[in-house]
C-alpha atoms as a PDB file:
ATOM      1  CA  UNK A   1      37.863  61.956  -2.154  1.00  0.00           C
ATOM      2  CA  UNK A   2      35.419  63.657   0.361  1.00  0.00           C
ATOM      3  CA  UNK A   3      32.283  63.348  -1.216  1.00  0.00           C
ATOM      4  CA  UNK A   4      33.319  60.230  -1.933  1.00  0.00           C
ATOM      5  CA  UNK A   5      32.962  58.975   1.571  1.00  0.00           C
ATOM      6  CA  UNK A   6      31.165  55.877   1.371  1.00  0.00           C
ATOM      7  CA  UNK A   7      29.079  56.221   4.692  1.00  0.00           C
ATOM      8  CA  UNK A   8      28.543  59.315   6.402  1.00  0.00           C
ATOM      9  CA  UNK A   9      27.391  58.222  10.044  1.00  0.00           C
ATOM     10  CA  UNK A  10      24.338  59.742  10.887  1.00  0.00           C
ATOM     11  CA  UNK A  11      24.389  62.802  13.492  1.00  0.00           C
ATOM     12  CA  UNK A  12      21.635  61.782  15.542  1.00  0.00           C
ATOM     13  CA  UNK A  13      17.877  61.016  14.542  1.00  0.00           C
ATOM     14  CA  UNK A  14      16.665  63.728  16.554  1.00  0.00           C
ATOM     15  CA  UNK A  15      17.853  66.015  13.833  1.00  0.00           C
ATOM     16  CA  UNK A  16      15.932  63.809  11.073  1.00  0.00           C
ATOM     17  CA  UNK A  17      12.729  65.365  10.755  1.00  0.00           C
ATOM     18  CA  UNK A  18      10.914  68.872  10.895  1.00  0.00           C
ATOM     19  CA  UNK A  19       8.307  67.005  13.050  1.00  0.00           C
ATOM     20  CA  UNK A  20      10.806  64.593  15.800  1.00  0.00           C
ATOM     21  CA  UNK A  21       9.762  66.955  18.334  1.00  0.00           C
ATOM     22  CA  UNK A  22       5.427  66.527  17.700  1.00  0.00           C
ATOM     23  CA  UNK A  23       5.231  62.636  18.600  1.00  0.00           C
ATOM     24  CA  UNK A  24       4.257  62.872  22.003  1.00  0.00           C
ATOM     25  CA  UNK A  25       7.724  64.552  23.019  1.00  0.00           C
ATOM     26  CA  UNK A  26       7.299  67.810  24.319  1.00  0.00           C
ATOM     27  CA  UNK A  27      10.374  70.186  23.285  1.00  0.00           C
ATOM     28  CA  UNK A  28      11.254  70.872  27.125  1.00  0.00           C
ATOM     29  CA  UNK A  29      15.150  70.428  26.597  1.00  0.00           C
ATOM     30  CA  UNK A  30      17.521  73.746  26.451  1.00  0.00           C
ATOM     31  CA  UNK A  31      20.919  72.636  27.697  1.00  0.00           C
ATOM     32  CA  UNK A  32      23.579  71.345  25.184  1.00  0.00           C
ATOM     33  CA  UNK A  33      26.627  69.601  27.208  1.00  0.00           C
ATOM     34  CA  UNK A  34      25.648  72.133  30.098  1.00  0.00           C
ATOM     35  CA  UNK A  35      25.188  74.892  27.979  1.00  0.00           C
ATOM     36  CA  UNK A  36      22.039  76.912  27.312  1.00  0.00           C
ATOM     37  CA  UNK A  37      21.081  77.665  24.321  1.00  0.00           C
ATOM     38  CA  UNK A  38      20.037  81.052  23.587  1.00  0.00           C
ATOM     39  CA  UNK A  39      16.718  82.042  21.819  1.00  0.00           C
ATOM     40  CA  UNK A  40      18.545  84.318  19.733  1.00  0.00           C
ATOM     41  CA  UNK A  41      21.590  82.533  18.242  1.00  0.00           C
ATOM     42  CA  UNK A  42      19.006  79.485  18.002  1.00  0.00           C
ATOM     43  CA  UNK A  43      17.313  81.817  15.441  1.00  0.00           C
ATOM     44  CA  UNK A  44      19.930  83.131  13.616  1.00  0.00           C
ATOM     45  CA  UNK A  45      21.133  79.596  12.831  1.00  0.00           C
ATOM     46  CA  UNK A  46      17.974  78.461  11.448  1.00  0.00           C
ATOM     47  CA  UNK A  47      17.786  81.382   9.358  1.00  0.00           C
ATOM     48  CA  UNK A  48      20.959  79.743   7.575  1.00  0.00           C
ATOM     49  CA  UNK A  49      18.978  76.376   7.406  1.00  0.00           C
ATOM     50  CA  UNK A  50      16.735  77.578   5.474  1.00  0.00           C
ATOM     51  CA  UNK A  51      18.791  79.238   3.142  1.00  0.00           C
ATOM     52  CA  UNK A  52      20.517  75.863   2.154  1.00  0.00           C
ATOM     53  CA  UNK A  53      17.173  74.793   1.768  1.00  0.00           C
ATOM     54  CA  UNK A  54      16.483  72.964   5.065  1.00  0.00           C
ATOM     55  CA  UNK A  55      13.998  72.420   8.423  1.00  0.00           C
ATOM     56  CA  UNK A  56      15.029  74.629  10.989  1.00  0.00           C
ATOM     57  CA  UNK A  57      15.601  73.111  14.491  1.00  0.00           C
ATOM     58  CA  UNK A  58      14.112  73.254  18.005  1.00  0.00           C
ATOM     59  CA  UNK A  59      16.361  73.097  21.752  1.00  0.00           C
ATOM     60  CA  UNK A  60      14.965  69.675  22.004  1.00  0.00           C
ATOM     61  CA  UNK A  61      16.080  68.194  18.793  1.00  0.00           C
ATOM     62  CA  UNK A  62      19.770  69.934  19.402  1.00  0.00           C
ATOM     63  CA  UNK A  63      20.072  69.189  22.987  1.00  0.00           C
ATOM     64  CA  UNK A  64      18.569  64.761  22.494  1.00  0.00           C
ATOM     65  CA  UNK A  65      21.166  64.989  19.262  1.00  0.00           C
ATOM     66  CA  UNK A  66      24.175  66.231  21.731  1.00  0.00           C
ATOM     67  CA  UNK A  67      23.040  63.786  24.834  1.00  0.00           C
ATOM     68  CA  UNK A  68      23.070  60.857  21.940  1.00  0.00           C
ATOM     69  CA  UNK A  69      26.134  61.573  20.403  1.00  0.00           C
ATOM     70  CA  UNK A  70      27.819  62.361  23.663  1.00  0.00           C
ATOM     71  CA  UNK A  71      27.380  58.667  24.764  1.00  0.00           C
ATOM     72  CA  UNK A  72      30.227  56.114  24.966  1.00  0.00           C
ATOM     73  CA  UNK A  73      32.683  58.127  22.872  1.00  0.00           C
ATOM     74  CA  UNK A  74      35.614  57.558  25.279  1.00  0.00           C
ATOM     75  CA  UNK A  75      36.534  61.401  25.388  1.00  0.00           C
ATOM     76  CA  UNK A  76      36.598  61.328  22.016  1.00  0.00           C
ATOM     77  CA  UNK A  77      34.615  63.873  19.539  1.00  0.00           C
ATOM     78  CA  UNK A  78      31.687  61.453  17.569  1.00  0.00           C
ATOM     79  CA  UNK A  79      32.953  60.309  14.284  1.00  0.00           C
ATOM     80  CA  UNK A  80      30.095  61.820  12.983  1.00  0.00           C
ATOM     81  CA  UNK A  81      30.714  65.138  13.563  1.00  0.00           C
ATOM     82  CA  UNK A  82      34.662  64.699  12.616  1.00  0.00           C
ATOM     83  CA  UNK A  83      33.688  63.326   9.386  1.00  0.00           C
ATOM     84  CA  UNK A  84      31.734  66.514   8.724  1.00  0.00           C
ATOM     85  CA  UNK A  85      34.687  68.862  10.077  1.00  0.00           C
ATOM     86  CA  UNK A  86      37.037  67.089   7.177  1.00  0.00           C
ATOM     87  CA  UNK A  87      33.977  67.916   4.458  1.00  0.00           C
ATOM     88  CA  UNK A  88      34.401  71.864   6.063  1.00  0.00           C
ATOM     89  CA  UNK A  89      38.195  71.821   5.256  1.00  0.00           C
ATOM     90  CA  UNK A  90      37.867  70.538   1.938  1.00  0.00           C
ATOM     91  CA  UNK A  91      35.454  73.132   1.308  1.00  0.00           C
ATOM     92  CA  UNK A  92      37.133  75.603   2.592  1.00  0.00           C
ATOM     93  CA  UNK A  93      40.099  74.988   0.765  1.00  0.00           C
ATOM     94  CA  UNK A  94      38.141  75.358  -2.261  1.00  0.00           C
ATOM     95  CA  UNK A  95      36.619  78.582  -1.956  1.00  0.00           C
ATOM     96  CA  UNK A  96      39.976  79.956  -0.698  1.00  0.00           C
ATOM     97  CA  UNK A  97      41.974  78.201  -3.625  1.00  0.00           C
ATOM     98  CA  UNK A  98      42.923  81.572  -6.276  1.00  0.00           C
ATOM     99  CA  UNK A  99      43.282  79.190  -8.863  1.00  0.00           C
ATOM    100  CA  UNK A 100      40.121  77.552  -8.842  1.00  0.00           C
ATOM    101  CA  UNK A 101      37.156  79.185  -9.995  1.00  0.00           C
ATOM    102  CA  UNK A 102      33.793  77.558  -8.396  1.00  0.00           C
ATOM    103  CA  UNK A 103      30.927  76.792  -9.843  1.00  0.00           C
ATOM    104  CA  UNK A 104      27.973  79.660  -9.193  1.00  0.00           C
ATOM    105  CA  UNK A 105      25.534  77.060  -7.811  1.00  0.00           C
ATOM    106  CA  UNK A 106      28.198  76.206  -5.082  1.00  0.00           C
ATOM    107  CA  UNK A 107      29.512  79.681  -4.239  1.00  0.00           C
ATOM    108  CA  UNK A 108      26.764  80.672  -2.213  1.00  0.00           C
ATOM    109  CA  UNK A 109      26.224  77.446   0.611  1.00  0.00           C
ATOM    110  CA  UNK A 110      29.841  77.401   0.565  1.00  0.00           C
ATOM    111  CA  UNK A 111      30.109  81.508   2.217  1.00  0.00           C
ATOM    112  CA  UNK A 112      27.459  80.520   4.083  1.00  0.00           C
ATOM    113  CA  UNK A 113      28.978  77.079   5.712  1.00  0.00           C
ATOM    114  CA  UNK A 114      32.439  78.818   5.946  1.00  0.00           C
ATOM    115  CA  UNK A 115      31.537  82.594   7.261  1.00  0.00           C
ATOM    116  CA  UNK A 116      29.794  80.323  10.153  1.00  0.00           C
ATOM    117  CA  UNK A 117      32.457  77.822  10.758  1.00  0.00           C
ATOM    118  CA  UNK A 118      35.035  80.861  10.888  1.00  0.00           C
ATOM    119  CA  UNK A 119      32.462  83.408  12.960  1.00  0.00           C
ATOM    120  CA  UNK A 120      32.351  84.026  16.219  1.00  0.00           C
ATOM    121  CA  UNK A 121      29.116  83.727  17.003  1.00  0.00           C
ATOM    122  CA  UNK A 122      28.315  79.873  17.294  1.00  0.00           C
ATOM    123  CA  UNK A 123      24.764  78.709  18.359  1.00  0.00           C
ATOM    124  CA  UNK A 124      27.138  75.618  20.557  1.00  0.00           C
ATOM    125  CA  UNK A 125      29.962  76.921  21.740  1.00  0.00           C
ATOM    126  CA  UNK A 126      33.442  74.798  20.333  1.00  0.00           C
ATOM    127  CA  UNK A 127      34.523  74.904  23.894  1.00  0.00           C
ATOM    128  CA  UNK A 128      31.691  72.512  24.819  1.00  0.00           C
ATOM    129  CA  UNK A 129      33.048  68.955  25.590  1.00  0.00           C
ATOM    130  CA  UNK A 130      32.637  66.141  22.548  1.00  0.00           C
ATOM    131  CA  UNK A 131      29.367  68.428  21.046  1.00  0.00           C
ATOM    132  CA  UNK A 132      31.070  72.152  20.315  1.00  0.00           C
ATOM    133  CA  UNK A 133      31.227  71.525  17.255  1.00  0.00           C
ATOM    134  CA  UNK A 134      27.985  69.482  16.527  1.00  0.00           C
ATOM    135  CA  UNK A 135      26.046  72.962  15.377  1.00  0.00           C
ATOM    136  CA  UNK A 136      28.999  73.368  12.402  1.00  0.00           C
ATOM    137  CA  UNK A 137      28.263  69.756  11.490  1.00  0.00           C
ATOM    138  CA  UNK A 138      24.539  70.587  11.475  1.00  0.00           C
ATOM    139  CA  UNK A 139      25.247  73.073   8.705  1.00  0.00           C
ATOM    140  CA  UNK A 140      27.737  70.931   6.343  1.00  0.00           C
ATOM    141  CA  UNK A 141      25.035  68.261   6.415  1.00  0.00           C
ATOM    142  CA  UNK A 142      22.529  71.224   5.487  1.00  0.00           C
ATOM    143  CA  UNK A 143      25.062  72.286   2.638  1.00  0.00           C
ATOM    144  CA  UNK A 144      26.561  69.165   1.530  1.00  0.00           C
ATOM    145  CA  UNK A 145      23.810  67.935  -1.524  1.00  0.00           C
ATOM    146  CA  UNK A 146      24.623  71.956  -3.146  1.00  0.00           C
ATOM    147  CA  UNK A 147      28.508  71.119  -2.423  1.00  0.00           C
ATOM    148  CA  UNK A 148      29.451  67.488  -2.945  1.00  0.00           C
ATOM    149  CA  UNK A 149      29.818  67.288  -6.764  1.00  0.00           C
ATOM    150  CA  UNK A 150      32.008  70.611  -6.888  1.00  0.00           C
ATOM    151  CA  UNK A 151      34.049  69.519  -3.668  1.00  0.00           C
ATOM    152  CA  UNK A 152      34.617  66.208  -5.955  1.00  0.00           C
ATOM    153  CA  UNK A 153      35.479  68.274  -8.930  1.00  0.00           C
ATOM    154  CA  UNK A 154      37.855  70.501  -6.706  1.00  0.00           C
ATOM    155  CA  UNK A 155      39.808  67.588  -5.746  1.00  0.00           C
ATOM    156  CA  UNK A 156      40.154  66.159  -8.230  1.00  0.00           C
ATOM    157  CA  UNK A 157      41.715  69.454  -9.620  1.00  0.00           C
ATOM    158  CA  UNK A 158      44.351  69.157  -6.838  1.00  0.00           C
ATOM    159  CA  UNK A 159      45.303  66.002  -7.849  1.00  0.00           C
ATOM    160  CA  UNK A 160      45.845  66.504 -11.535  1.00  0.00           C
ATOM    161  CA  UNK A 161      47.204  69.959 -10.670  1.00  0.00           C
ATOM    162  CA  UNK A 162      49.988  67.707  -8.721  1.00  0.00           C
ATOM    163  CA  UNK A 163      50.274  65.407 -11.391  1.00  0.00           C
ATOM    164  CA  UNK A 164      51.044  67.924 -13.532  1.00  0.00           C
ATOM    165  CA  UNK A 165      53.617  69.748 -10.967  1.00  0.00           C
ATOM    166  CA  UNK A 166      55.198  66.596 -10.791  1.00  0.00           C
ATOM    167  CA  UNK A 167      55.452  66.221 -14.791  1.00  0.00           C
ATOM    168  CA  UNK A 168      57.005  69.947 -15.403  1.00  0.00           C
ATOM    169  CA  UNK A 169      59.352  69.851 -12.008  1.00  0.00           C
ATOM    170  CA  UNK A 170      57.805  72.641 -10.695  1.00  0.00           C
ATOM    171  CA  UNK A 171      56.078  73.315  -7.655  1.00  0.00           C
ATOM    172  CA  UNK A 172      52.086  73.475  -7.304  1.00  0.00           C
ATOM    173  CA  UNK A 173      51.486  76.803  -8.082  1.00  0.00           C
ATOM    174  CA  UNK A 174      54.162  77.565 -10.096  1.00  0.00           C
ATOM    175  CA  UNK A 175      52.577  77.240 -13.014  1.00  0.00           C
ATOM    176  CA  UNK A 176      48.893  78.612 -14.390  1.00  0.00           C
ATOM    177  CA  UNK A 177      46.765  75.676 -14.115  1.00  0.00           C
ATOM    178  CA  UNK A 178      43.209  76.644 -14.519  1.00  0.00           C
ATOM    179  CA  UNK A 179      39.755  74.649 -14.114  1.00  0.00           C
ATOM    180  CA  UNK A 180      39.760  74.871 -17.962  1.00  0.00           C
ATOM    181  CA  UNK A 181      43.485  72.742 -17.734  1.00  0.00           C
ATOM    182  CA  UNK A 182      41.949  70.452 -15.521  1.00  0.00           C
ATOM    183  CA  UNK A 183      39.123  70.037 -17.949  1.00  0.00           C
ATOM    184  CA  UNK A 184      41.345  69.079 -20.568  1.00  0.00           C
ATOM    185  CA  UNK A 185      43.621  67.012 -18.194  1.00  0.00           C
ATOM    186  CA  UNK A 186      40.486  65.096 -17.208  1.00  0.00           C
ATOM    187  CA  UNK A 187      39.783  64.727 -21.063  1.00  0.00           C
ATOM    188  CA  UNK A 188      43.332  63.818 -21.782  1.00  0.00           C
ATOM    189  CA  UNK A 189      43.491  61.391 -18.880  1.00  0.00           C
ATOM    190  CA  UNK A 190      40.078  59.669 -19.767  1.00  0.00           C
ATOM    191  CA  UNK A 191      41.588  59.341 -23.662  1.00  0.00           C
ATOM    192  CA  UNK A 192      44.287  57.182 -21.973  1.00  0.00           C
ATOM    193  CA  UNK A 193      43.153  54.754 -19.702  1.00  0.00           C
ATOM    194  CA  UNK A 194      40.383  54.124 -22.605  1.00  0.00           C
ATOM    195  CA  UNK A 195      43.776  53.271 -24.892  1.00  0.00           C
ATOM    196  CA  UNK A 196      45.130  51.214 -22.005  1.00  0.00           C
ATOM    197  CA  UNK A 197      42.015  49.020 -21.728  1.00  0.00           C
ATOM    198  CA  UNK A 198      41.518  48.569 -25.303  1.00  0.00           C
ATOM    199  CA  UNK A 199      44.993  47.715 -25.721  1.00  0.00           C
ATOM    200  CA  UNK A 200      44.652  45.283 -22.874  1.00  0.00           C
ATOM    201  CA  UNK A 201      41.688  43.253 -24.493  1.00  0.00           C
ATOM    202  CA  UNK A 202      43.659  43.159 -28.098  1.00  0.00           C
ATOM    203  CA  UNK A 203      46.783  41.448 -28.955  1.00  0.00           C
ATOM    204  CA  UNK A 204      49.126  42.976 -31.147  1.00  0.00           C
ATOM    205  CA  UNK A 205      49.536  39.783 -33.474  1.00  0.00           C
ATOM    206  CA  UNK A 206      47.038  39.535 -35.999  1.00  0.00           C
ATOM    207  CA  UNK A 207      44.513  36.064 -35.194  1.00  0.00           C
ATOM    208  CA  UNK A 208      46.553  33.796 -37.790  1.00  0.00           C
ATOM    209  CA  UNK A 209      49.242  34.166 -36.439  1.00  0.00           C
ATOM    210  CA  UNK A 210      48.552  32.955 -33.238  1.00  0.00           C
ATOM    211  CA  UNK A 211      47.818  29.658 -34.089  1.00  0.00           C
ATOM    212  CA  UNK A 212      51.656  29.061 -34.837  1.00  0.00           C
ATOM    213  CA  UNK A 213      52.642  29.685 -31.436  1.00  0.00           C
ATOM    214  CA  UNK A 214      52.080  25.705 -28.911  1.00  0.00           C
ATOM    215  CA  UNK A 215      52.874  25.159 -25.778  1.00  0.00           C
ATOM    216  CA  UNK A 216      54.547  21.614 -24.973  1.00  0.00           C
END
């Protein structure tokens, strides 16, 4: 599952700390992949930082993150930033999922993530070669400690829910299958594989009766 990704490769270490930009490194950057970034949007997006409860960022920090993770990628875009572009579909699928009701902690750093991944007005253009899409990436990262363990839950939803579809013969969605079903299908899934591993570590011949059985 997605927030069951082992390793999440780092972004950049430029974007560690509140503070990169103090030790002796004056924050005289502005350009990201040849763009500049604008006062304004710069803003804006740090007002969403803080709101999932994180640092805001300087032109320095953003523009040493996009030089580093521009390096040596062969034309590719970083896996860093692609792994965080799979966490935005997943949630995005969630929130947009009419059968799956989210929990109220999530709701609110998922709008947040998703009405800027969707918006129009992006702090890094996605036009921008390798980078565009390193200021959405920025924000998953932000969001992804108030999203991980209901982005786990909602998967695993959709893969009971399939389970299920597959059981009846009917097609996913189909059929009502609530996060109350999956609840119970978790329970009723958890009863079983308990059964199976008990079952494994008994015999079904009572004790005495093995001894009758030799091996020549």
């Amino acid at each position: 599952m997605y927030a069951q990704i082992a390793i999440l490769q780092p972004l950049s270490a430029a974007l560690q700390s509140p503070a990169w930009t103090s030790l002796n490194r004056p924050a005289r950057r502005h350009f990201v992949g040849g763009f500049l970034l604008e006062a304004e949007a710069l803003a804006h997006f740090n007002q969403l930082l803080v709101r999932l409860h994180h640092f805001p960022l300087d032109c320095d920090q953003l523009a040493t993150a996009s030089r580093e993770l521009g390096r040596s990628v062969d034309g590719q875009r970083p896996a860093s930033i692609e792994q965080r572009l799979q966490l935005a579909s997943a949630v995005d699928r969630m929130i947009t999922d009419a059968t799956w009701q989210p929990a109220s902690e999530a709701v609110e750093p998922a709008r947040v993530v998703m009405d800027y991944v969707h918006g129009d007005h992006d702090l890094i253009p996605d036009s921008v070669p390798l980078v565009g899409r390193l200021d959405d990436a920025i924000l998953i990262d932000a969001a992804w400690p108030q999203l991980a363990g209901e982005v786990d839950c909602y998967l695993d939803y959709c893969r009971l829910r399939a389970i299920e579809a597959g059981l009846r013969g009917r097609e996913v969605g189909g059929f009502a299958f609530t996060r109350e079903h999956w609840q119970q299908a978790r329970r009723a899934e958890a009863g079983l594989i308990a059964h199976c591993r008990r079952v494994g570590e008994d015999s079904y011949l009572p004790s005495p009766a093995a001894a009758c059985f030799r091996v020549y």
